[in-house]
PDB file of N, CA and C in Angstrom:
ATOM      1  N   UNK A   1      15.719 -17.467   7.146  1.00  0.00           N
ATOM      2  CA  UNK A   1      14.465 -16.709   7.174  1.00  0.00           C
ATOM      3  C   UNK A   1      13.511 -17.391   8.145  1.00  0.00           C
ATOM      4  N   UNK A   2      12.779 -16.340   9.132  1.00  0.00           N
ATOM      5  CA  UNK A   2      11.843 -17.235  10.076  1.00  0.00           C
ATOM      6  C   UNK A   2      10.708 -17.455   9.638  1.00  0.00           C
ATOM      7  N   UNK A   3      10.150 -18.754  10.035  1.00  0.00           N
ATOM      8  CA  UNK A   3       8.666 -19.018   9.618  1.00  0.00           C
ATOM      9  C   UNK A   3       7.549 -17.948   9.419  1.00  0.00           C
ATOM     10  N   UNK A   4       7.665 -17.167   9.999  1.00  0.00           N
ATOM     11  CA  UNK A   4       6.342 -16.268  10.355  1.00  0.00           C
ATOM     12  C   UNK A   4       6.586 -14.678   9.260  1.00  0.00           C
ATOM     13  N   UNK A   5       8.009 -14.840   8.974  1.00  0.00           N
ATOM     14  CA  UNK A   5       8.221 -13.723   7.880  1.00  0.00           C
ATOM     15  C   UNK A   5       8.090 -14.524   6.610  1.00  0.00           C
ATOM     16  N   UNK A   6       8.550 -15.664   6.255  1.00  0.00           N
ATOM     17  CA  UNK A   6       7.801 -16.503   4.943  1.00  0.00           C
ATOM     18  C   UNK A   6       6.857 -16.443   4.700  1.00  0.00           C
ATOM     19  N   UNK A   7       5.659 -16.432   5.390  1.00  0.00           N
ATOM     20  CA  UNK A   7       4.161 -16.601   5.614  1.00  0.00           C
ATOM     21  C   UNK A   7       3.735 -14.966   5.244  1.00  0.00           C
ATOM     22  N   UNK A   8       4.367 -13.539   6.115  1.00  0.00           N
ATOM     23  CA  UNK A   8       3.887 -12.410   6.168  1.00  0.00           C
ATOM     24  C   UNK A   8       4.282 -12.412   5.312  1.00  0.00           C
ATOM     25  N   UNK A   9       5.266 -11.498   5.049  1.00  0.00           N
ATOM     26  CA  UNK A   9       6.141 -10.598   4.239  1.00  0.00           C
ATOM     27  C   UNK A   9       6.920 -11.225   3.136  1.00  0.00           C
ATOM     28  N   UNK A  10       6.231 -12.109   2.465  1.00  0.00           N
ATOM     29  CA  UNK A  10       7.875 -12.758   0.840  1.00  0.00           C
ATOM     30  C   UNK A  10       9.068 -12.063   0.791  1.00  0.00           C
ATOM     31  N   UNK A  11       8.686 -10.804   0.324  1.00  0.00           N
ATOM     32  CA  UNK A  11       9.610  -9.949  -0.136  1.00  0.00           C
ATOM     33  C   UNK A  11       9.857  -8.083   0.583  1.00  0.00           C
ATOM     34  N   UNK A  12      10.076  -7.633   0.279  1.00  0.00           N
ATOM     35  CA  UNK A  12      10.127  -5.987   0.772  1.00  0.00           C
ATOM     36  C   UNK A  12       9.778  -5.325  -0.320  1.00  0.00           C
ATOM     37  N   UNK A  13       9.192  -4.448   0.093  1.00  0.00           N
ATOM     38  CA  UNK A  13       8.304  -3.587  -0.893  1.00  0.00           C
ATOM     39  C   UNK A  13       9.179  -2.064  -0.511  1.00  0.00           C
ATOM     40  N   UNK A  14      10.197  -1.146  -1.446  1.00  0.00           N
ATOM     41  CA  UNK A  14      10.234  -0.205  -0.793  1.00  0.00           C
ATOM     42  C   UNK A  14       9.456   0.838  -0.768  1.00  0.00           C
ATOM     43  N   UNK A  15       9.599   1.639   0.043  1.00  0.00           N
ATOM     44  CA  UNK A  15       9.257   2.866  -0.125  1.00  0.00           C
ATOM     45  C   UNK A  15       8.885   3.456  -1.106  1.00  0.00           C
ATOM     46  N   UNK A  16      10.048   3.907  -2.079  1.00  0.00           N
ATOM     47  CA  UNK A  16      10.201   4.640  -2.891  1.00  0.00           C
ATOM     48  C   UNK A  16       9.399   3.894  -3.926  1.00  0.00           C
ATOM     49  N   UNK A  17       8.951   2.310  -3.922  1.00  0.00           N
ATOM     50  CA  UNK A  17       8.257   1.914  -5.356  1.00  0.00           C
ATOM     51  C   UNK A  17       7.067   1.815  -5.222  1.00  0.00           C
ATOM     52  N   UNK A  18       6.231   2.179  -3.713  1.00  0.00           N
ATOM     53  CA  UNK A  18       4.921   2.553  -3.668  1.00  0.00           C
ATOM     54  C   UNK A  18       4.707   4.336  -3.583  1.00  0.00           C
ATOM     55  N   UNK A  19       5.653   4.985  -3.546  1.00  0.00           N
ATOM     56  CA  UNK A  19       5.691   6.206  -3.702  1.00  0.00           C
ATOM     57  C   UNK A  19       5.545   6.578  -5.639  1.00  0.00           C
ATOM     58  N   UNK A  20       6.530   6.307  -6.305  1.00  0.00           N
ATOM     59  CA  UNK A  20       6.376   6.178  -7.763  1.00  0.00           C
ATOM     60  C   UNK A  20       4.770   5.701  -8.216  1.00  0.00           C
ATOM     61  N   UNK A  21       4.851   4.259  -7.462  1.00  0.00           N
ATOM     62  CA  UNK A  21       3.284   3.854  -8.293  1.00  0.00           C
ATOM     63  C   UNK A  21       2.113   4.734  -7.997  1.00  0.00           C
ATOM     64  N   UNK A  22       2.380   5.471  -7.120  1.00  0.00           N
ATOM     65  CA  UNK A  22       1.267   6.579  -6.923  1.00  0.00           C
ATOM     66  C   UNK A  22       1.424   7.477  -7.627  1.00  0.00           C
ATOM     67  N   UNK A  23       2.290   8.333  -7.886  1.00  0.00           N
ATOM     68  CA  UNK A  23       2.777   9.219  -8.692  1.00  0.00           C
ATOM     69  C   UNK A  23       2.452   8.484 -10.467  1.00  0.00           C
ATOM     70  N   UNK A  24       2.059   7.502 -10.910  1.00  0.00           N
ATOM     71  CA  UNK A  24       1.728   7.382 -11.894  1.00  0.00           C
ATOM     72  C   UNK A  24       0.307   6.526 -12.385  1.00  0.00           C
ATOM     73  N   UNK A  25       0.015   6.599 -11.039  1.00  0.00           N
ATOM     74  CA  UNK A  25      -1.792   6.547 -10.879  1.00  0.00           C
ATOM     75  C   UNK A  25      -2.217   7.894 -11.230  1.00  0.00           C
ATOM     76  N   UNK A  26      -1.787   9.108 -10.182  1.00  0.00           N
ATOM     77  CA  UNK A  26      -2.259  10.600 -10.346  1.00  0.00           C
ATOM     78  C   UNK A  26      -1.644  10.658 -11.723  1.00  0.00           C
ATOM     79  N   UNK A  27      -1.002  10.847 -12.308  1.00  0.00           N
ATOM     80  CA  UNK A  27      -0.476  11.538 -13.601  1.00  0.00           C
ATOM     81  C   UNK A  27      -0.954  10.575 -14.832  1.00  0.00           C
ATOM     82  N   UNK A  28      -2.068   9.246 -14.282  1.00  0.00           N
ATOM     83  CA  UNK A  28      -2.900   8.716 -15.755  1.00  0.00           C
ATOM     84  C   UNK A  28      -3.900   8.770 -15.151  1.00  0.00           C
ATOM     85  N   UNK A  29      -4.097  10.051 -13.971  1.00  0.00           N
ATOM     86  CA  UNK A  29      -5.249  10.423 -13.581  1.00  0.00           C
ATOM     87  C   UNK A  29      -6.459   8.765 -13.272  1.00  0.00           C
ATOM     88  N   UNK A  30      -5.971   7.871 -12.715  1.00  0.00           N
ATOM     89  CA  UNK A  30      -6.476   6.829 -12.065  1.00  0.00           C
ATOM     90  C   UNK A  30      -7.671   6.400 -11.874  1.00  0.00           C
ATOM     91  N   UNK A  31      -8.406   5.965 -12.085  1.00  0.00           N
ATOM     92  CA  UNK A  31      -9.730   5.623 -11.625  1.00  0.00           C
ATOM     93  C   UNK A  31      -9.398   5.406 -10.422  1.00  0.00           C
ATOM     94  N   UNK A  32     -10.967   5.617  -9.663  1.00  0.00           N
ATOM     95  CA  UNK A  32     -11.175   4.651  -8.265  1.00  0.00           C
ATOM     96  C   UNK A  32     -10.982   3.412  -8.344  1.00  0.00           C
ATOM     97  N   UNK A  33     -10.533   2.691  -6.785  1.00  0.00           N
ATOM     98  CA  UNK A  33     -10.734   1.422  -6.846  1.00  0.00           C
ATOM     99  C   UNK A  33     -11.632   0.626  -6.860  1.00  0.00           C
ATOM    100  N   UNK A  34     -11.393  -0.344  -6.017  1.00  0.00           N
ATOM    101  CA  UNK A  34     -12.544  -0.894  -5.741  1.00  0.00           C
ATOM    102  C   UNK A  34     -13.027  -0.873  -4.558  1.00  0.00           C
ATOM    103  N   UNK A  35     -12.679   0.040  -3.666  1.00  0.00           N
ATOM    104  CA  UNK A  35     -13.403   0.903  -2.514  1.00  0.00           C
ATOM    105  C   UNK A  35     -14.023   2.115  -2.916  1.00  0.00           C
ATOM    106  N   UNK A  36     -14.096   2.306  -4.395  1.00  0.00           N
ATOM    107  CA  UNK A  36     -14.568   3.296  -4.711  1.00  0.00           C
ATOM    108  C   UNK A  36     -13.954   5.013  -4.549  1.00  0.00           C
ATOM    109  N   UNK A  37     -12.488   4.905  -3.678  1.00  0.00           N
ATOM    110  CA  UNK A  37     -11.989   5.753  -3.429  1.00  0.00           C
ATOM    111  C   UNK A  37     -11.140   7.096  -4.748  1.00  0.00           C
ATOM    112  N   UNK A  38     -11.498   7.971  -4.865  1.00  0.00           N
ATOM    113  CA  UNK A  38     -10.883   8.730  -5.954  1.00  0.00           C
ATOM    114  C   UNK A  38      -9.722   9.024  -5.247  1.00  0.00           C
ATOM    115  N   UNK A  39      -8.576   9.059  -6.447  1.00  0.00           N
ATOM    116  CA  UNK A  39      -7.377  10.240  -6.317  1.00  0.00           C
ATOM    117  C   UNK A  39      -7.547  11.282  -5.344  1.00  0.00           C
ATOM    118  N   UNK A  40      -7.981  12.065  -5.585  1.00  0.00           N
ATOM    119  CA  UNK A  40      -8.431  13.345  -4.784  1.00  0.00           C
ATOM    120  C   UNK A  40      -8.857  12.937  -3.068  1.00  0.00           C
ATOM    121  N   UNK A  41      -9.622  11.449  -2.971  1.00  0.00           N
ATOM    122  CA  UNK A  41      -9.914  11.006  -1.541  1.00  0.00           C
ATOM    123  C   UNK A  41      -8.819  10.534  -1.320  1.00  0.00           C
ATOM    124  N   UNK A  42      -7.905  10.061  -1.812  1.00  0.00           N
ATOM    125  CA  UNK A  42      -6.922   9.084  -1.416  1.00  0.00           C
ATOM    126  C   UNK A  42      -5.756  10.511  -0.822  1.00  0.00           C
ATOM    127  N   UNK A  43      -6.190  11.418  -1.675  1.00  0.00           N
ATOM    128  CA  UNK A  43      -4.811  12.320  -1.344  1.00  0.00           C
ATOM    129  C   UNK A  43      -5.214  13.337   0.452  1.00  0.00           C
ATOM    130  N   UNK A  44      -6.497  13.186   0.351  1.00  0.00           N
ATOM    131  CA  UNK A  44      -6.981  13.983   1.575  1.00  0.00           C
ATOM    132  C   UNK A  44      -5.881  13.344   2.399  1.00  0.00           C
ATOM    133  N   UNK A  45      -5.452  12.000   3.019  1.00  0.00           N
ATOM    134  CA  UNK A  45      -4.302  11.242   4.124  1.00  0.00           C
ATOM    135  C   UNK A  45      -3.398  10.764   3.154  1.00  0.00           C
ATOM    136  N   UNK A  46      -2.950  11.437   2.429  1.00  0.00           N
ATOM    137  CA  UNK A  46      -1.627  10.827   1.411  1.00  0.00           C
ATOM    138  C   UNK A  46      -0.856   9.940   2.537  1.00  0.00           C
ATOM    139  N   UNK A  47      -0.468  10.666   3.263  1.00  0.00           N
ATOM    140  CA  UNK A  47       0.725   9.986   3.928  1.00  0.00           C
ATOM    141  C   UNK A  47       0.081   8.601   4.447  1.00  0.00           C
ATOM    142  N   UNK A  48      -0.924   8.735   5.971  1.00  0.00           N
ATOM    143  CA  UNK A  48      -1.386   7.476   5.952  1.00  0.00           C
ATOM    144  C   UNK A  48      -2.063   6.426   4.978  1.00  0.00           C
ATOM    145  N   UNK A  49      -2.344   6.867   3.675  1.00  0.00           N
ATOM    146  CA  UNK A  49      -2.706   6.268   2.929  1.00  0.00           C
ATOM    147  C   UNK A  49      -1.632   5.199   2.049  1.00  0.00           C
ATOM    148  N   UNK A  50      -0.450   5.870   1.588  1.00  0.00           N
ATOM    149  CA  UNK A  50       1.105   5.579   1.140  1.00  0.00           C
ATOM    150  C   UNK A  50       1.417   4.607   2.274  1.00  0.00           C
ATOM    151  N   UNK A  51       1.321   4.707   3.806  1.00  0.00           N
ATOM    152  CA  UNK A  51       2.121   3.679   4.671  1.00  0.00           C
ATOM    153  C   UNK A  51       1.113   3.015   4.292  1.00  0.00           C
ATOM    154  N   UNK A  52      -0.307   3.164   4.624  1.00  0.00           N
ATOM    155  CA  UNK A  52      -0.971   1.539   4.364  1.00  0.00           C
ATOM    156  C   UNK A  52      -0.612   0.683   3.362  1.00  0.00           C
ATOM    157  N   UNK A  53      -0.594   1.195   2.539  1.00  0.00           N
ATOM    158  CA  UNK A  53      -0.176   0.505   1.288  1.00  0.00           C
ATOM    159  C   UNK A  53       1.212  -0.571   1.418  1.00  0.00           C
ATOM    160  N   UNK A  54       2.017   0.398   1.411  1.00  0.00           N
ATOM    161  CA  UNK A  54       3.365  -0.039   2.073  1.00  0.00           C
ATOM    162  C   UNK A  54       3.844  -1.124   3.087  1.00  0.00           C
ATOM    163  N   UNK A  55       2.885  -0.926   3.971  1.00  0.00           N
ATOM    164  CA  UNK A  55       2.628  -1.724   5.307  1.00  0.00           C
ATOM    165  C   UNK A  55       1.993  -2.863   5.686  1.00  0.00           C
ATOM    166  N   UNK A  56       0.510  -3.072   4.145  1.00  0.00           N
ATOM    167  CA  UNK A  56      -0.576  -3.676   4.693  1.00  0.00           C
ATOM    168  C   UNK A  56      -0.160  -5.105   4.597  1.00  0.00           C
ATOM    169  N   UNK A  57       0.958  -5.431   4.201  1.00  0.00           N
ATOM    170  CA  UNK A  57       1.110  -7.415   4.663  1.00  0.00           C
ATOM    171  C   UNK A  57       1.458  -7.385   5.681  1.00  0.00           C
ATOM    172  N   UNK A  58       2.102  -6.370   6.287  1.00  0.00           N
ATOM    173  CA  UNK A  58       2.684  -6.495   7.656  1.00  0.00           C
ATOM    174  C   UNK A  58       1.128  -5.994   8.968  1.00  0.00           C
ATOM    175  N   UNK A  59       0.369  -5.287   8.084  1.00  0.00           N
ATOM    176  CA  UNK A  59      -0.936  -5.076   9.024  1.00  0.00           C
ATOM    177  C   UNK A  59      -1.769  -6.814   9.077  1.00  0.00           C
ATOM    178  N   UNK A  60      -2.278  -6.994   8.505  1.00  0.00           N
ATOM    179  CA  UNK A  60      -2.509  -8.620   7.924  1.00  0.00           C
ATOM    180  C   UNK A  60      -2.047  -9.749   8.635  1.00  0.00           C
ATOM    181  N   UNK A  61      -0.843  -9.649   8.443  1.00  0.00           N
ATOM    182  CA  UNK A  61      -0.287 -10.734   9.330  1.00  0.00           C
ATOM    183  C   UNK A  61      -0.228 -10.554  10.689  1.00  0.00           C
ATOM    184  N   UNK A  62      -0.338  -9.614  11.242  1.00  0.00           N
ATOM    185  CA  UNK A  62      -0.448  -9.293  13.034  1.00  0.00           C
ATOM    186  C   UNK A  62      -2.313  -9.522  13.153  1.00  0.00           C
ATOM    187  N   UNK A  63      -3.335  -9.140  12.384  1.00  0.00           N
ATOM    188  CA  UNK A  63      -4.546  -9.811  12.861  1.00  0.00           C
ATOM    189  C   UNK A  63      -4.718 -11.135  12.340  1.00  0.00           C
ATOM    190  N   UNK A  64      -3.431 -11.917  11.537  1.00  0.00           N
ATOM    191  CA  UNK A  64      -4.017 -13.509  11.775  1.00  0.00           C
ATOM    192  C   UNK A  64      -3.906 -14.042  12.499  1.00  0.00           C
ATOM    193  N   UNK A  65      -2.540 -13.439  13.812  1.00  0.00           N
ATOM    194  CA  UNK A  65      -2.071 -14.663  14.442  1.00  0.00           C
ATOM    195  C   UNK A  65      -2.924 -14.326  16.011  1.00  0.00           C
TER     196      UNK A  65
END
């Protein structure tokens, strides 16, 4: 394993288990976070919203270095 993926990324997050955890945010009808964002805002960019999620250690680690 290379240095710089130890540091980013530990592990892999798939797809499909940030897809589910959304799907059972909406269906216990979720509070906002702590951006204050509702369900309903989050779903306006589902999709870009789902990759961020998905993505954001790998967003993170490209503005530390």
């Amino acid at each position: 394993m290379s240095e710089s993926r130890s540091q980013g990324k530990p592990f892999e997050i798939p797809k499909q288990m940030v897809w589910e955890a959304y799907q059972r945010v909406k269906a216990n009808k979720g509070a906002a976070g702590v951006d204050g964002q509702s369900v309903g805002q989050f779903e306006q960019d589902l999709k870009n919203n789902l990759y961020r999620l998905w993505n954001v250690r790998n967003v993170c680690r490209e503005g530390d270095g």
